[in-house]
N, C-alpha and C. Protein backbone atom coordinates (compact mmCIF):
# COMPACT_ATOMS: atom_id res chain seq x y z
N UNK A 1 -3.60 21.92 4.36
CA UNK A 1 -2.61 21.65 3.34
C UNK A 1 -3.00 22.41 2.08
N UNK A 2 -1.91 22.67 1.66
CA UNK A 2 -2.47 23.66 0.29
C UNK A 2 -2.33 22.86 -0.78
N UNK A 3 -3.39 23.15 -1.67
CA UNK A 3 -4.32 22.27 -3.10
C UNK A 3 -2.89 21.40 -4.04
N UNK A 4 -2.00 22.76 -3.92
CA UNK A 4 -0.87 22.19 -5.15
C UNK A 4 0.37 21.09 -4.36
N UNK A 5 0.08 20.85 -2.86
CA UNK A 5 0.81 20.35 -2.06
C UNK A 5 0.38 18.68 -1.92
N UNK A 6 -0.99 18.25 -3.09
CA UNK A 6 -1.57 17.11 -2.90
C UNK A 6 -1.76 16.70 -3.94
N UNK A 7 -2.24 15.10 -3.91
CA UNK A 7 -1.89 14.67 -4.98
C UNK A 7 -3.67 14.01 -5.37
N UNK A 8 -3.80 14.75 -6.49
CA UNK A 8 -4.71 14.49 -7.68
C UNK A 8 -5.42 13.86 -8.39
N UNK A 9 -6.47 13.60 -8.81
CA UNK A 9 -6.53 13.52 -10.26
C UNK A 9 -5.42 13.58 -11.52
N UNK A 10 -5.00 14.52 -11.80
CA UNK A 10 -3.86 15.29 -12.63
C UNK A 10 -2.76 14.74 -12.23
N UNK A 11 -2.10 14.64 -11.19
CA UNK A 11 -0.59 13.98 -10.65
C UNK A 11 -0.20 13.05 -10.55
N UNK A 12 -1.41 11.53 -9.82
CA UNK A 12 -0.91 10.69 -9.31
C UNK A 12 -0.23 9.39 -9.86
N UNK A 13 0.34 9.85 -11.13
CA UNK A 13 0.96 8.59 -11.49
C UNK A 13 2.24 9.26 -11.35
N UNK A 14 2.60 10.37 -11.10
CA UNK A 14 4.36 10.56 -10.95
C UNK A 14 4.02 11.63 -9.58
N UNK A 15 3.71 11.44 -8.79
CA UNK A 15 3.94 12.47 -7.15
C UNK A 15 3.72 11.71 -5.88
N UNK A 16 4.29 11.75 -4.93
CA UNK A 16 4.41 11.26 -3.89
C UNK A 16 4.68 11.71 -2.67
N UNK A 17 4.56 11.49 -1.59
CA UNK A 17 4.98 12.04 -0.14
C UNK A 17 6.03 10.97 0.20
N UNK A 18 6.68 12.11 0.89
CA UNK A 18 8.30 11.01 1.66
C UNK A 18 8.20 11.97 2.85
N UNK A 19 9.44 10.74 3.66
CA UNK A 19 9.68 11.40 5.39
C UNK A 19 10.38 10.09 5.81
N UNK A 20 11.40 10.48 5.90
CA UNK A 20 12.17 9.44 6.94
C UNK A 20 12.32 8.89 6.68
N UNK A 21 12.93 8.35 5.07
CA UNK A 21 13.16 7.25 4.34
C UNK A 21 12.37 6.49 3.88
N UNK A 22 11.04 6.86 4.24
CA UNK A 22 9.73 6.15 3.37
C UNK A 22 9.01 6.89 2.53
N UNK A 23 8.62 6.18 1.66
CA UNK A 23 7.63 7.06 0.42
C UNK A 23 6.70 6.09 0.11
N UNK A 24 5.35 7.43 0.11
CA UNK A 24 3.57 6.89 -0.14
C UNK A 24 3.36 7.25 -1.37
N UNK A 25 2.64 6.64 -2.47
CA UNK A 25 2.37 6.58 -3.55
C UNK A 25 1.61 5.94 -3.96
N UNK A 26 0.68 6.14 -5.18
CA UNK A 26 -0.40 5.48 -5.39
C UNK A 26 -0.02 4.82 -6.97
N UNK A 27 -0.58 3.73 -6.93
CA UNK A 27 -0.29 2.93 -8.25
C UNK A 27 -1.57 2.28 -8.68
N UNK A 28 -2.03 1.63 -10.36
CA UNK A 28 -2.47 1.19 -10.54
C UNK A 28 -2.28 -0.20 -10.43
N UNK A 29 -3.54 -1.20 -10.10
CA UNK A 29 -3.21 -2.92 -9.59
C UNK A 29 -3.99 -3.12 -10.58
N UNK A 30 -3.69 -4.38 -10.83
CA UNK A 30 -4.40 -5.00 -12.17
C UNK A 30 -3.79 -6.91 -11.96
N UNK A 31 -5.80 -7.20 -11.45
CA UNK A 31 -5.70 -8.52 -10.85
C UNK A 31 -6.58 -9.30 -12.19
N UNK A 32 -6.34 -10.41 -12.15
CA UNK A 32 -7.24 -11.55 -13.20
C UNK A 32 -8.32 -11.67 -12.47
N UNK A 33 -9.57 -11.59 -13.12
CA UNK A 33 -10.95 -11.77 -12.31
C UNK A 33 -11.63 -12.61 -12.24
N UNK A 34 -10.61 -13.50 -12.96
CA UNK A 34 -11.18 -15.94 -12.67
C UNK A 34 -11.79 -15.50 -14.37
N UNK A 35 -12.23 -14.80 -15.09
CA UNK A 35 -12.70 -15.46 -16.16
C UNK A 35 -11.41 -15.84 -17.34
N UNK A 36 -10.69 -15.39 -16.98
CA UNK A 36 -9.51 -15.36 -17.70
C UNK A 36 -9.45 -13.97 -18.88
N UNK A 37 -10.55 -13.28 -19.22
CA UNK A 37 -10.12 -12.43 -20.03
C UNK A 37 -10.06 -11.04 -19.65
N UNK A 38 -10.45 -10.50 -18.95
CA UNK A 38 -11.00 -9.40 -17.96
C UNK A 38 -9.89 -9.94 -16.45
N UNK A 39 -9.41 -8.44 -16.49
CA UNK A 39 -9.08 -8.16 -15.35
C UNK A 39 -9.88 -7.15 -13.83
N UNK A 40 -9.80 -7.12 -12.86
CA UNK A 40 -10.08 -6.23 -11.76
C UNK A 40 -8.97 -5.34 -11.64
N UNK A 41 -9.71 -3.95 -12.16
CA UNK A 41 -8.43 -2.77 -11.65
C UNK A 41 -9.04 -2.06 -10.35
N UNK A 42 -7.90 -1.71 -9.97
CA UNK A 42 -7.91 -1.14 -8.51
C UNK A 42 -6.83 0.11 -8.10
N UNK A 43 -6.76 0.81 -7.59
CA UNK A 43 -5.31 2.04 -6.85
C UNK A 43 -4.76 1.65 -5.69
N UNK A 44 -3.66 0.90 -5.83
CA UNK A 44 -2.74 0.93 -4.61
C UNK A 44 -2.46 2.07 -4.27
N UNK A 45 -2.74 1.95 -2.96
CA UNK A 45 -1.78 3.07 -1.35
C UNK A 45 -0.89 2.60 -1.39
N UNK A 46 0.29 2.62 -1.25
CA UNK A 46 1.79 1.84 -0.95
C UNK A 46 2.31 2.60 -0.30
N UNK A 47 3.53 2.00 0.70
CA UNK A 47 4.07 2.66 1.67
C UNK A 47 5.70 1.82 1.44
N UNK A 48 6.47 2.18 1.41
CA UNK A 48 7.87 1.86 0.79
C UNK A 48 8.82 2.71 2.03
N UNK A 49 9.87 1.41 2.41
CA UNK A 49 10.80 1.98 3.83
C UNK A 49 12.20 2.41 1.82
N UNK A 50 12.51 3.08 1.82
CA UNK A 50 13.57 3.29 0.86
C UNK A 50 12.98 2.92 -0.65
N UNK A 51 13.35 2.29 -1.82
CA UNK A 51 12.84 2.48 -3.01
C UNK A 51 12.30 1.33 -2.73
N UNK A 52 12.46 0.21 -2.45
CA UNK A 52 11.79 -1.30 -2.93
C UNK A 52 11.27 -2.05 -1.93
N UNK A 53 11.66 -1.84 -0.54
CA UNK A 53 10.84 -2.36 0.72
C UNK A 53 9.60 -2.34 1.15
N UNK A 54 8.72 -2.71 0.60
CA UNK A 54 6.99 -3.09 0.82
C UNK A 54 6.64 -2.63 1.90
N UNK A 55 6.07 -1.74 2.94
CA UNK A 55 5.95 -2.00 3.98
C UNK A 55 4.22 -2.23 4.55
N UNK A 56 3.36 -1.26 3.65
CA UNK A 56 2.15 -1.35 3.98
C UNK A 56 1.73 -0.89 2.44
N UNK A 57 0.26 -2.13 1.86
CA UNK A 57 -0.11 -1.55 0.48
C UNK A 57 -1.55 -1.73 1.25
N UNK A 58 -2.87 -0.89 0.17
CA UNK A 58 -4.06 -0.91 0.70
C UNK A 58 -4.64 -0.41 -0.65
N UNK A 59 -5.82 -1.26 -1.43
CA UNK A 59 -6.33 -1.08 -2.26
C UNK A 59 -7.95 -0.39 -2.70
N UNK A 60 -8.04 0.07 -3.63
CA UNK A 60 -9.36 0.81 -3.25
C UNK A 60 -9.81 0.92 -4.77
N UNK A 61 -10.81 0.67 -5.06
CA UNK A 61 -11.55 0.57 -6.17
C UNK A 61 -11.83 1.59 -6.75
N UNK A 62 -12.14 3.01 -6.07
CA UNK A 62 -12.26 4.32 -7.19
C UNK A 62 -10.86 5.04 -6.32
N UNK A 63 -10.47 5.65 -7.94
CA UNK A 63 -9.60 6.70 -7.90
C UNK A 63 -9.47 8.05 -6.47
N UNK A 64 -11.12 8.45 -6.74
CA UNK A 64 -11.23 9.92 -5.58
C UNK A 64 -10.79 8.93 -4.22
N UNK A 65 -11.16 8.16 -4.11
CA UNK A 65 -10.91 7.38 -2.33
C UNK A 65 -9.67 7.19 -2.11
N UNK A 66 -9.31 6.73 -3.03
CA UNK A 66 -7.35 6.35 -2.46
C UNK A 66 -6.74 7.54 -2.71
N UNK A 67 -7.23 8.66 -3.50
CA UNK A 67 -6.66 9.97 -3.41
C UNK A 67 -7.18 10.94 -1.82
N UNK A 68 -8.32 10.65 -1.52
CA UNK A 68 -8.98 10.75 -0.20
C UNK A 68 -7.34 10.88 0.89
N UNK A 69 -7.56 8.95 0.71
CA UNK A 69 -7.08 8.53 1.74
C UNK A 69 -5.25 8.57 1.68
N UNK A 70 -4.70 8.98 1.00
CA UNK A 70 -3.21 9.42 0.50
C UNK A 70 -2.94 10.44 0.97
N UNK A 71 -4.40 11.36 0.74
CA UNK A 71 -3.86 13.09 1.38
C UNK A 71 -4.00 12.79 2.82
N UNK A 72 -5.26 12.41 3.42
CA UNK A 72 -5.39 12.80 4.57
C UNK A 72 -3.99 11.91 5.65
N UNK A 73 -3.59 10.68 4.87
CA UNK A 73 -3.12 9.84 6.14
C UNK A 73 -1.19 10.06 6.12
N UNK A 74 -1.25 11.05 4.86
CA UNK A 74 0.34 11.44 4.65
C UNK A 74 0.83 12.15 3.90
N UNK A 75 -0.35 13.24 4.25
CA UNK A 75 -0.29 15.05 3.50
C UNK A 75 0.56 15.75 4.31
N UNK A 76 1.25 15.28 5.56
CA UNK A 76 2.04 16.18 6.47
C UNK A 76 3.17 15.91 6.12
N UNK A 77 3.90 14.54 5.36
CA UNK A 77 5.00 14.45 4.67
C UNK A 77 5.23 15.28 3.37
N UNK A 78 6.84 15.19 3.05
CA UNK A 78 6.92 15.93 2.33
C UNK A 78 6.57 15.75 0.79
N UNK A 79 5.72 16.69 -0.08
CA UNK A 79 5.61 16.45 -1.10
C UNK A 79 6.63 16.26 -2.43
N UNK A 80 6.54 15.55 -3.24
CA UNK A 80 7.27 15.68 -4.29
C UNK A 80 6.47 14.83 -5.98
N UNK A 81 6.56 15.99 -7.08
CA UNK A 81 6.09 15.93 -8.33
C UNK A 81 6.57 16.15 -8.97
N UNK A 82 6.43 15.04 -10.16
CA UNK A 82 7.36 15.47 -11.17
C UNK A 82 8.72 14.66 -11.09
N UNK A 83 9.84 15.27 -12.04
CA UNK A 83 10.85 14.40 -11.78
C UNK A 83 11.11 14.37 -10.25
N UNK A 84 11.04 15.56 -9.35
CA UNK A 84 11.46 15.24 -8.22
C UNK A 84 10.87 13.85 -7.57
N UNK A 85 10.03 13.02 -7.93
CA UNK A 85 9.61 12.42 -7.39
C UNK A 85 9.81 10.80 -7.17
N UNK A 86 10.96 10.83 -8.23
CA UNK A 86 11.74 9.78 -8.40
C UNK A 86 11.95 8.53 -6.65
N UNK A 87 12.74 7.87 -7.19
CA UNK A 87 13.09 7.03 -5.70
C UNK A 87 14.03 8.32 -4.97
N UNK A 88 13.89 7.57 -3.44
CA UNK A 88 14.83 8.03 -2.67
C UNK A 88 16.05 7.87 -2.82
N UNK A 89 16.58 6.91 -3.53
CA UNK A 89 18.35 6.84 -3.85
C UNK A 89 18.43 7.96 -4.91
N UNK A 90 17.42 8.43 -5.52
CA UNK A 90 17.58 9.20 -7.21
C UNK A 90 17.28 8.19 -8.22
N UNK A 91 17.12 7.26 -8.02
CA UNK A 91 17.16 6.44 -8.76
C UNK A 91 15.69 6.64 -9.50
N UNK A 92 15.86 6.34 -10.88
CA UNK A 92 13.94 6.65 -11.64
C UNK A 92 14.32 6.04 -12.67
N UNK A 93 13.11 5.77 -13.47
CA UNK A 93 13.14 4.70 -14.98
C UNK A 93 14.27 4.73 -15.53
N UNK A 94 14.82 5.63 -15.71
CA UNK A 94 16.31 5.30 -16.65
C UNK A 94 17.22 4.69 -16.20
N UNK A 95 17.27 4.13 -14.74
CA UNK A 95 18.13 3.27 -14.43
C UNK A 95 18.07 1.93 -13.90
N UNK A 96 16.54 1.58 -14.58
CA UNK A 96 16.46 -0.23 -14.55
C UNK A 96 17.09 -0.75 -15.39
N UNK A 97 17.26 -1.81 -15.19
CA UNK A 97 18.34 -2.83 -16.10
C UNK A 97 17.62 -3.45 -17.32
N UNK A 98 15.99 -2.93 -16.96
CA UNK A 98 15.63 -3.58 -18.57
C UNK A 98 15.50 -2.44 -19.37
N UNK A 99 15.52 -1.49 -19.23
CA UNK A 99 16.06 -0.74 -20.27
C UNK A 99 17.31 -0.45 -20.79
């Protein structure tokens, strides 16, 4: 797979792989860690059948690993960065209802 075809350091809060109506993407999680003031952050893997259907999430504590594991398990789908990377309907931030 070629370097600019994957997703980063530099990219991964707006690029993603799609195929067949699903899209992989990585997000930041942010859990309460029982003391109440401090949270546990973490990088969701997510796997989405269309924009909002959950289908498989998988969390990972450093950044390089879930970028690892993003390229290798769905670098053969198609890439997209940048605005292209919006939902599969087209749909992207400017068209939630709380804004």
């Amino acid at each position: 797979m070629a370097e600019n075809y994957k997703i980063h350091q530099a990219n991964w809060p707006y690029a993603n792989f799609q195929q067949n109506g699903k899209k992989a993407f990585l997000s930041l999680v942010a859990e309460p860690n029982g003391s109440g003031e401090a949270v546990n952050v973490s990088y969701g893997l997510t796997v989405t059948e269309g924009d909002y259907l959950e289908l498989f999430q998988e969390d990972f504590t450093s950044l390089d690993c879930a970028l690892e594991e993003i390229n290798q398990r769905y670098g053969d789908w198609r890439f997209y960065e940048g605005d292209k990377a919006q939902g599969l309907s087209g749909d992207g931030c400017e068209s939630c209802s709380a804004h």
